[in-house]
Protein backbone atom coordinates (compact mmCIF):
# COMPACT_ATOMS: atom_id res chain seq x y z
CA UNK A 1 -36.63 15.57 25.79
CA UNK A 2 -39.32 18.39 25.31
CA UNK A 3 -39.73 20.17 28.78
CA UNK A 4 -43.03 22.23 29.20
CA UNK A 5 -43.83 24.90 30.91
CA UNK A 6 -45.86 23.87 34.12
CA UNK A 7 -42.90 21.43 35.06
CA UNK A 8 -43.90 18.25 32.61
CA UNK A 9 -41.38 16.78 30.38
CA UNK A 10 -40.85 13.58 28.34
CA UNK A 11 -39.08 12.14 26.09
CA UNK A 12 -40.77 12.55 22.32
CA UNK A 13 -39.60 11.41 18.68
CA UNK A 14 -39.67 14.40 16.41
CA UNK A 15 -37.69 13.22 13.60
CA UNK A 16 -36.71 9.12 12.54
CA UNK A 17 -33.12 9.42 12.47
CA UNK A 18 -31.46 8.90 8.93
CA UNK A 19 -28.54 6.98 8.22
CA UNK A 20 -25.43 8.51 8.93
CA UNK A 21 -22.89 9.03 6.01
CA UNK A 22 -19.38 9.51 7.63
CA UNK A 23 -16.99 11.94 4.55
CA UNK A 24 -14.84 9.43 3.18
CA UNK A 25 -12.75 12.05 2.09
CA UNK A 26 -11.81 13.34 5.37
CA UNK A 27 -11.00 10.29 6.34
CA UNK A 28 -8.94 10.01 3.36
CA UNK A 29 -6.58 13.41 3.80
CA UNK A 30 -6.74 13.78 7.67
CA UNK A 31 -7.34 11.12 9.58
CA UNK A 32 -4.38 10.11 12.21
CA UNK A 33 -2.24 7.56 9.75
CA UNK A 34 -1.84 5.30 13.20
CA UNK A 35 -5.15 4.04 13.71
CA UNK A 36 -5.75 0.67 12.40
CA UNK A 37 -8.50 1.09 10.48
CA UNK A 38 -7.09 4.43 8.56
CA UNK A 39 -3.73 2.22 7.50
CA UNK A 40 -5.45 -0.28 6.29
CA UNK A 41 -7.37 1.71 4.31
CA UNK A 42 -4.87 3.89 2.91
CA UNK A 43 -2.86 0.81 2.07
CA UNK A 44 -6.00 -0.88 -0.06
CA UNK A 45 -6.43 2.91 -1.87
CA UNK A 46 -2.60 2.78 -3.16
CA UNK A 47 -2.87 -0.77 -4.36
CA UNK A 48 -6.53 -0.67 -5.92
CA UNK A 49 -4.64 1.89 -8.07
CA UNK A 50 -1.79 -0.58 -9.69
CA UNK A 51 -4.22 -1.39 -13.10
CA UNK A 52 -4.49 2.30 -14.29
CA UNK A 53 -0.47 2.75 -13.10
CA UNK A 54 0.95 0.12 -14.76
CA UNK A 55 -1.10 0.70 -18.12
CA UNK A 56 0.15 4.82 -17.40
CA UNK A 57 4.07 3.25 -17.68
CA UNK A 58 3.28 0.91 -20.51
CA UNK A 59 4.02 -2.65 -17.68
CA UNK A 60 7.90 -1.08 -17.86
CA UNK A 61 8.57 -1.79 -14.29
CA UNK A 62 12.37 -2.01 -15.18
CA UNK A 63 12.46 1.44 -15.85
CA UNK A 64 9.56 3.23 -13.26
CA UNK A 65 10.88 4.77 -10.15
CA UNK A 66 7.87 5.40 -7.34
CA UNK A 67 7.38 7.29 -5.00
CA UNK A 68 4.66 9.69 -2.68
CA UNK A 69 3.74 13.20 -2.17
CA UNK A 70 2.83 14.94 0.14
CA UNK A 71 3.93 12.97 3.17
CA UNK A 72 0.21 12.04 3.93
CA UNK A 73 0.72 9.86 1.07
CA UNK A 74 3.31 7.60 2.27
CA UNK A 75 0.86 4.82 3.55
CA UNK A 76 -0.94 5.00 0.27
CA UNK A 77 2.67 4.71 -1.65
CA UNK A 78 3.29 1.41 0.87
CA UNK A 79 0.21 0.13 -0.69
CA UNK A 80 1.12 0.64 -4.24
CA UNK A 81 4.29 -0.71 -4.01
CA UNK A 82 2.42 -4.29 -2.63
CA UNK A 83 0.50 -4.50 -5.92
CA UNK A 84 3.56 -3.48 -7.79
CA UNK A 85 4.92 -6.30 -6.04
CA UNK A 86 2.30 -8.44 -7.22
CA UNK A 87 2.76 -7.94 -10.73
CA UNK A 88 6.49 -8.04 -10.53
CA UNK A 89 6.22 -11.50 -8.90
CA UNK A 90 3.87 -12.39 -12.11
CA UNK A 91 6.60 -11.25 -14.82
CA UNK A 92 9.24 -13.28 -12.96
CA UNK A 93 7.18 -16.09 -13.30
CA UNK A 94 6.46 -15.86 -16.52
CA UNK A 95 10.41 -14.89 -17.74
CA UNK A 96 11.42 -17.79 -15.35
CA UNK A 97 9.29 -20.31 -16.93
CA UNK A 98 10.63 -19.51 -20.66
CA UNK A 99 13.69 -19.98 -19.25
CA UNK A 100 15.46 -23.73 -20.75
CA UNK A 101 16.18 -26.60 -18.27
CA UNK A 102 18.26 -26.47 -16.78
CA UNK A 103 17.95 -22.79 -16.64
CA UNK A 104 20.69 -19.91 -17.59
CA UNK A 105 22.14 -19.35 -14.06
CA UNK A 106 23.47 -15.65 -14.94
CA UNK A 107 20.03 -15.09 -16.24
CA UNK A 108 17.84 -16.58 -13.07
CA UNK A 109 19.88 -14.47 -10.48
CA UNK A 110 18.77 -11.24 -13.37
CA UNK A 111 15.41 -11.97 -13.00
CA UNK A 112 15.20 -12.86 -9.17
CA UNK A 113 17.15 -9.96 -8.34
CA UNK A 114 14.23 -7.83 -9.67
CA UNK A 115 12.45 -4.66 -7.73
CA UNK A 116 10.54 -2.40 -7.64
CA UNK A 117 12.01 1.01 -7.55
CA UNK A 118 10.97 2.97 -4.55
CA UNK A 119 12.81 6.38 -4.04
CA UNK A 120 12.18 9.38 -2.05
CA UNK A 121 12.11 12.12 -4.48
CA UNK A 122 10.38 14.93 -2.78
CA UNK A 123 10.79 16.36 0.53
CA UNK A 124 8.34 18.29 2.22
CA UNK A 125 7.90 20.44 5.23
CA UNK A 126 6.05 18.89 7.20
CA UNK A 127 4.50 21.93 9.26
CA UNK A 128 2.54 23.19 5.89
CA UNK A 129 -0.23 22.56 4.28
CA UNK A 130 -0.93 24.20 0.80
CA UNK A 131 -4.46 22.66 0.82
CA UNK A 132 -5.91 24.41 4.13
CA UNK A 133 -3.89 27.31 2.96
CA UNK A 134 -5.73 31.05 3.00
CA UNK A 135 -6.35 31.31 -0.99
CA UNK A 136 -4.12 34.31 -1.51
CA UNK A 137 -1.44 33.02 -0.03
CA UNK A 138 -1.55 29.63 -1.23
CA UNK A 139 0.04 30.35 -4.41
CA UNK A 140 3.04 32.01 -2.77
CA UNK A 141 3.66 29.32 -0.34
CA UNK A 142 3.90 26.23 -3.00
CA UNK A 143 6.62 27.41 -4.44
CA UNK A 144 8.74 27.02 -1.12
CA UNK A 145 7.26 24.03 0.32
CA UNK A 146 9.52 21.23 -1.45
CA UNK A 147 12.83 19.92 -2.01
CA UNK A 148 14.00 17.42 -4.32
CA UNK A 149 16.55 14.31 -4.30
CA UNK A 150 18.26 14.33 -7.62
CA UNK A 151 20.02 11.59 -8.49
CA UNK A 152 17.14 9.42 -7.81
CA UNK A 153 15.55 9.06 -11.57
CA UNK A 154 17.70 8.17 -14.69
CA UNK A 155 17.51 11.06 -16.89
CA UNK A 156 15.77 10.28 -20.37
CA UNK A 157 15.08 6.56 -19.14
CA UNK A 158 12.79 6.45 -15.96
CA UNK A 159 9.45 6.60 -15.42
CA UNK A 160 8.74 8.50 -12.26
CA UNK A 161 5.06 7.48 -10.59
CA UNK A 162 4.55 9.84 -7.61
CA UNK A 163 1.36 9.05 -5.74
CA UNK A 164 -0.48 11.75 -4.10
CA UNK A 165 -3.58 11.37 -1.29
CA UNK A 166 -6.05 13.63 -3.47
CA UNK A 167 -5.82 16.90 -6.15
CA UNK A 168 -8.62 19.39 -5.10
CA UNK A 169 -7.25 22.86 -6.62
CA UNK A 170 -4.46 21.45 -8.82
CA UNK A 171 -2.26 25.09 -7.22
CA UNK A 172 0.73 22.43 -5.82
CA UNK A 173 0.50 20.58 -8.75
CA UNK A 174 0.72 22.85 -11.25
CA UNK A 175 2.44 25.38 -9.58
CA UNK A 176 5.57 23.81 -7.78
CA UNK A 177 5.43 19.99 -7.70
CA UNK A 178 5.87 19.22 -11.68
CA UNK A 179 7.94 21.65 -12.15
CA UNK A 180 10.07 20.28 -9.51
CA UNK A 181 9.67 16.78 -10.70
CA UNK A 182 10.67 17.46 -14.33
CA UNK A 183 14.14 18.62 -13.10
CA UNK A 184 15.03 15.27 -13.10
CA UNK A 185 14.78 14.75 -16.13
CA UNK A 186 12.22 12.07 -16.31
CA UNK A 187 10.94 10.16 -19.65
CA UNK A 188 7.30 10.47 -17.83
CA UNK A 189 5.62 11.86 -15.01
CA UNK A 190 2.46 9.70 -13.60
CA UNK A 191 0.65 11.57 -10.84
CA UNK A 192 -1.94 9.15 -9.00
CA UNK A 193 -4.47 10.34 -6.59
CA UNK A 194 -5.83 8.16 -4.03
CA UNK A 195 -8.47 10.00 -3.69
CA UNK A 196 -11.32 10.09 -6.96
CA UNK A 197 -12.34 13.06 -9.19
CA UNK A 198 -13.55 16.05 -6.43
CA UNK A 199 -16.26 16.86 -8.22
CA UNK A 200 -18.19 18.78 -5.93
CA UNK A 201 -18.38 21.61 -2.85
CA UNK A 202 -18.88 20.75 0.96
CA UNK A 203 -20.39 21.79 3.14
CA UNK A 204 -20.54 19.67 6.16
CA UNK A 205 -16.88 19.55 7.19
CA UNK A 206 -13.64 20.83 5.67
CA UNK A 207 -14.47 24.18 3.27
CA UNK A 208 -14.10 23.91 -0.01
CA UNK A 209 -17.21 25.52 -1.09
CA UNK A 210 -16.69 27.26 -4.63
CA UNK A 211 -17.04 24.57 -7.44
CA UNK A 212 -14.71 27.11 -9.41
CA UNK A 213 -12.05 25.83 -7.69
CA UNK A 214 -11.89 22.28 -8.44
CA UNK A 215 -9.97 21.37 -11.49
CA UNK A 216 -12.13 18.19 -11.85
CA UNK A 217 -15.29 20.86 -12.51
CA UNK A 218 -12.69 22.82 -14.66
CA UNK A 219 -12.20 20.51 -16.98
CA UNK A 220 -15.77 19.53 -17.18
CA UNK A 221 -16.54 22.88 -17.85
CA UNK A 222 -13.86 23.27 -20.49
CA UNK A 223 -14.67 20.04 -21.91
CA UNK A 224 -18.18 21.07 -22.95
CA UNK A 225 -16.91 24.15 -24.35
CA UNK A 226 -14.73 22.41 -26.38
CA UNK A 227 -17.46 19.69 -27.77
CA UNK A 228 -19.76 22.62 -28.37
CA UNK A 229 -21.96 21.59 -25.24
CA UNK A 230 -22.45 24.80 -23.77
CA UNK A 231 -25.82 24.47 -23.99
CA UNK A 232 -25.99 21.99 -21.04
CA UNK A 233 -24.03 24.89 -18.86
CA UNK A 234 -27.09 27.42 -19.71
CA UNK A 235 -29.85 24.42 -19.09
CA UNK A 236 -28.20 23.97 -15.68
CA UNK A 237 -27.69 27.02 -14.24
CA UNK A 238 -31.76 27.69 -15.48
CA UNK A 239 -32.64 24.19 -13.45
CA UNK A 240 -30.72 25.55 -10.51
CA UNK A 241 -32.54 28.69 -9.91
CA UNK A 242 -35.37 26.76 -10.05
CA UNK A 243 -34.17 23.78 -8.08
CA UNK A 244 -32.82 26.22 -5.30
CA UNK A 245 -35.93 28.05 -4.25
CA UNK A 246 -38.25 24.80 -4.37
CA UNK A 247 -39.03 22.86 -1.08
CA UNK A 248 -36.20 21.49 0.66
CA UNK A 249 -37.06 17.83 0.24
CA UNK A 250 -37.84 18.37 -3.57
CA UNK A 251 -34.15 19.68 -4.19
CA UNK A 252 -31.89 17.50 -6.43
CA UNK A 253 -28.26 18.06 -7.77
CA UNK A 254 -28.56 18.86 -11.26
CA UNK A 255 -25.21 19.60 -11.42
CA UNK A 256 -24.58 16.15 -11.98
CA UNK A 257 -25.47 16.30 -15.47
CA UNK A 258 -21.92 18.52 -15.82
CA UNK A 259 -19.94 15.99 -15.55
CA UNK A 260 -22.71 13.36 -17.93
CA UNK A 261 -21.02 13.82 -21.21
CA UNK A 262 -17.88 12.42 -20.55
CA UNK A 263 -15.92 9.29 -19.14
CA UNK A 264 -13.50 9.78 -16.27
CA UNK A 265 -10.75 8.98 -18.52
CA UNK A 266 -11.78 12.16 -20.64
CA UNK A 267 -12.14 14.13 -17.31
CA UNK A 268 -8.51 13.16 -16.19
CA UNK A 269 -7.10 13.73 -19.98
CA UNK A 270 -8.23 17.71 -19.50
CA UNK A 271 -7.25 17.62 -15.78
CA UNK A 272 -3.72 16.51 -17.13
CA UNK A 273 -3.69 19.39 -19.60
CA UNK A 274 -5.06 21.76 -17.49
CA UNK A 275 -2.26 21.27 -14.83
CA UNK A 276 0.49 20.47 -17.31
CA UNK A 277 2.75 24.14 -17.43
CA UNK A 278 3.74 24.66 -20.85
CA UNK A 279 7.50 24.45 -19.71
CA UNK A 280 7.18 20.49 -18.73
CA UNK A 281 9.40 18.74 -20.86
CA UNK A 282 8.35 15.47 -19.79
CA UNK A 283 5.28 13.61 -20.66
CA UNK A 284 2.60 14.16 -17.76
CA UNK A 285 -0.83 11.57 -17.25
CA UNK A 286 -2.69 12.36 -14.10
CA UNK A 287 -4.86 9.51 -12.97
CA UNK A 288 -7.38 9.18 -9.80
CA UNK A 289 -8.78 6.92 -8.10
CA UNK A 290 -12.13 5.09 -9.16
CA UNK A 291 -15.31 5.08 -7.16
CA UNK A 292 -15.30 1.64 -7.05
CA UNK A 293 -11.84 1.47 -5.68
CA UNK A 294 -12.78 4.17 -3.10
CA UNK A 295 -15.76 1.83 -1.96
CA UNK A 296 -13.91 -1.12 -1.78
CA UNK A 297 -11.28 0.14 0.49
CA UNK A 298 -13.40 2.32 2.81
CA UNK A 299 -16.59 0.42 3.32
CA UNK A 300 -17.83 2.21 6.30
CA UNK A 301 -17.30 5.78 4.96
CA UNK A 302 -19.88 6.06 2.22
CA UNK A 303 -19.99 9.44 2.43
CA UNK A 304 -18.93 10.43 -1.46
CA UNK A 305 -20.57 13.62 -2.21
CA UNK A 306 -17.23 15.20 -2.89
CA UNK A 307 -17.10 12.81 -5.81
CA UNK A 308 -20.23 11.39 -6.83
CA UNK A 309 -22.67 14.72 -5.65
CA UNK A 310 -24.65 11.89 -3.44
CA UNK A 311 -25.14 14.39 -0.83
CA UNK A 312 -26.92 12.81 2.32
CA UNK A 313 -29.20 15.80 2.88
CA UNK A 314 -30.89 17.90 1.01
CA UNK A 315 -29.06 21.31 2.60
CA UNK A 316 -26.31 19.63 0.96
CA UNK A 317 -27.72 19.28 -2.10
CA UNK A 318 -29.33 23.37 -1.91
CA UNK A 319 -25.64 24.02 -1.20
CA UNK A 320 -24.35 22.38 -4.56
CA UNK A 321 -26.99 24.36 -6.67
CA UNK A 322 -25.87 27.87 -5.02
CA UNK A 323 -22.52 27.14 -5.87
CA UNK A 324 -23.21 26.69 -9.78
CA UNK A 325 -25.14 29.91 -9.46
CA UNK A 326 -22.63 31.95 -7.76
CA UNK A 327 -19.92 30.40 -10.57
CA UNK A 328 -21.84 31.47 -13.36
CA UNK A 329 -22.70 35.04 -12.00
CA UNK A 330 -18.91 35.35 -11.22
CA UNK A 331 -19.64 35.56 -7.57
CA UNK A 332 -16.40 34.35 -5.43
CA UNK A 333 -18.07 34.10 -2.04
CA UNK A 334 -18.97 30.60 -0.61
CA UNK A 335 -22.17 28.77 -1.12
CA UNK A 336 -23.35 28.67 2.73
């Protein structure tokens, strides 16, 4: 409504609206777990990661224990545990039906009496949250934030799959929760995020704003150190002080061509080794969810610029090329 100066007003279209993108990823880590919708969804991004699990554990479901952390993850872990379900139903069958006739009545009960292995291994304080933490005293407070249930792993045997609703920073991770984990003595440790690869800043919602931070952009960056790539690092940051003072509907994300090189197998490989403290005796694979998954299970919330760099505006996209620049001239301030 434009309202003029001698008293006449009407109603005018300045702008055709465009189509709204709602985060996906906030709907992913805070959404209230209650609402229909938000279950559902949770539950779909836990089981759309059973493939990549079971290859992670070798299809030994006989000796995998699962559980969640943080506690945000629990609906995701409920979710997992269905498709675990699934394929545990499909090696019953299969053992069942090389079974002779009249089967092995010992044997049957063995096979029906099969479960999944869901355990609580991890306790958390509820009250805190080390990813909205202040960054100097994030470090401090991951360290104090969980408890373990030992006893619940066989030492040397298990598998331990601990699902997780995202890994932005990689600080709880590294710093307290594998640690913790590898006191019980596990064979392996299989980290799943629900959430995919967080490639990139924001900048319309929660702050995360310094692509230094992100261990996905870490390992990118290390990765095309190590392939003698470094080139492509130079060639972007020269495209993005180009890119960032050009018309605002010109702008694109260059930054994209970071990640280009490699698969997101290779990504989560470095991610693994990045987080992995030299002190872990256990074998550690970190995994994350795929795009494709992440589409699938929330169909309305297509807004993936934290993964893919599809930013729905091209502030957005400005904001993604001042926060290359600011990492390569060592600047630690945000990017808006």
């Amino acid at each position: 409504m434009i309202i003029r100066k001698d008293g006449s007003y009407g109603e005018e279209l300045i702008r055709e609206p465009a189509e709204r993108k709602a985060c996906s990823f906030e709907r992913i880590y805070f959404s209230r777990g209650s609402d229909r919708d938000v279950y559902r969804e949770r539950i779909a991004l836990g089981r759309s990661l059973c493939p990549a699990i079971l290859d992670a554990v070798d299809h030994d479901l006989e000796n995998t224990v699962f559980s969640f952390i943080p506690n945000t993850a629990e609906v995701a872990c409920y979710g997992m545990m269905k498709g675990i379900e699934d394929e545990l139903d499909r090696v019953k069958e299969r053992r069942i039906l090389e079974l002779g006739v009249p089967p092995d009545p010992t044997v049957l009960r063995a096979i029906l009496a099969m479960r999944p292995r869901l355990e609580k291994v991890a306790i958390k304080d509820a009250k805190l949250r080390t990813f909205i933490t202040a960054d100097d005293a994030r470090d401090d407070l991951v360290a104090h934030v969980y408890d373990i249930t030992y006893g619940s792993v066989r030492p040397g045997v298990d598998n331990l799959v601990v699902i997780d609703d995202s890994i932005v920073r990689g600080t709880t991770l590294k710093q307290s929760i594998l640690r913790m984990l590898d006191r019980l003595e596990p064979k392996r440790i299989v980290v799943a995020s629900s959430a995919p690869q967080i490639r990139y800043p924001d900048c319309y919602g929660i702050d995360m704003a310094k692509l230094g931070d992100l261990v996905a952009f870490q390992a990118a960056i290390a990765l095309l150190k190590q392939t003698k790539q470094e080139n492509i690092i130079d060639d972007v940051y020269d495209r993005c002080l180009v890119q960032v003072e050009q018309p605002m509907h010109t702008i694109e994300n260059v930054v994209k061509d970071i990640y280009r090189p490699f698969t997101a197998e290779q990504i989560n490989t470095k991610i693994t080794e990045l987080l992995t403290p030299p002190s872990i005796k256990a074998e550690v694979r970190i995994l994350f969810q795929s795009i494709e998954g992440l589409h699938t299970a929330c169909p309305a919330h297509t807004g993936d610029w934290y993964f893919t760099g599809d930013y729905p505006t091209p502030g957005g996209r400005r904001v993604v090329l001042r926060a290359f620049i600011n990492f390569m001239q060592g600047r630690n301030v945000r990017a808006y």
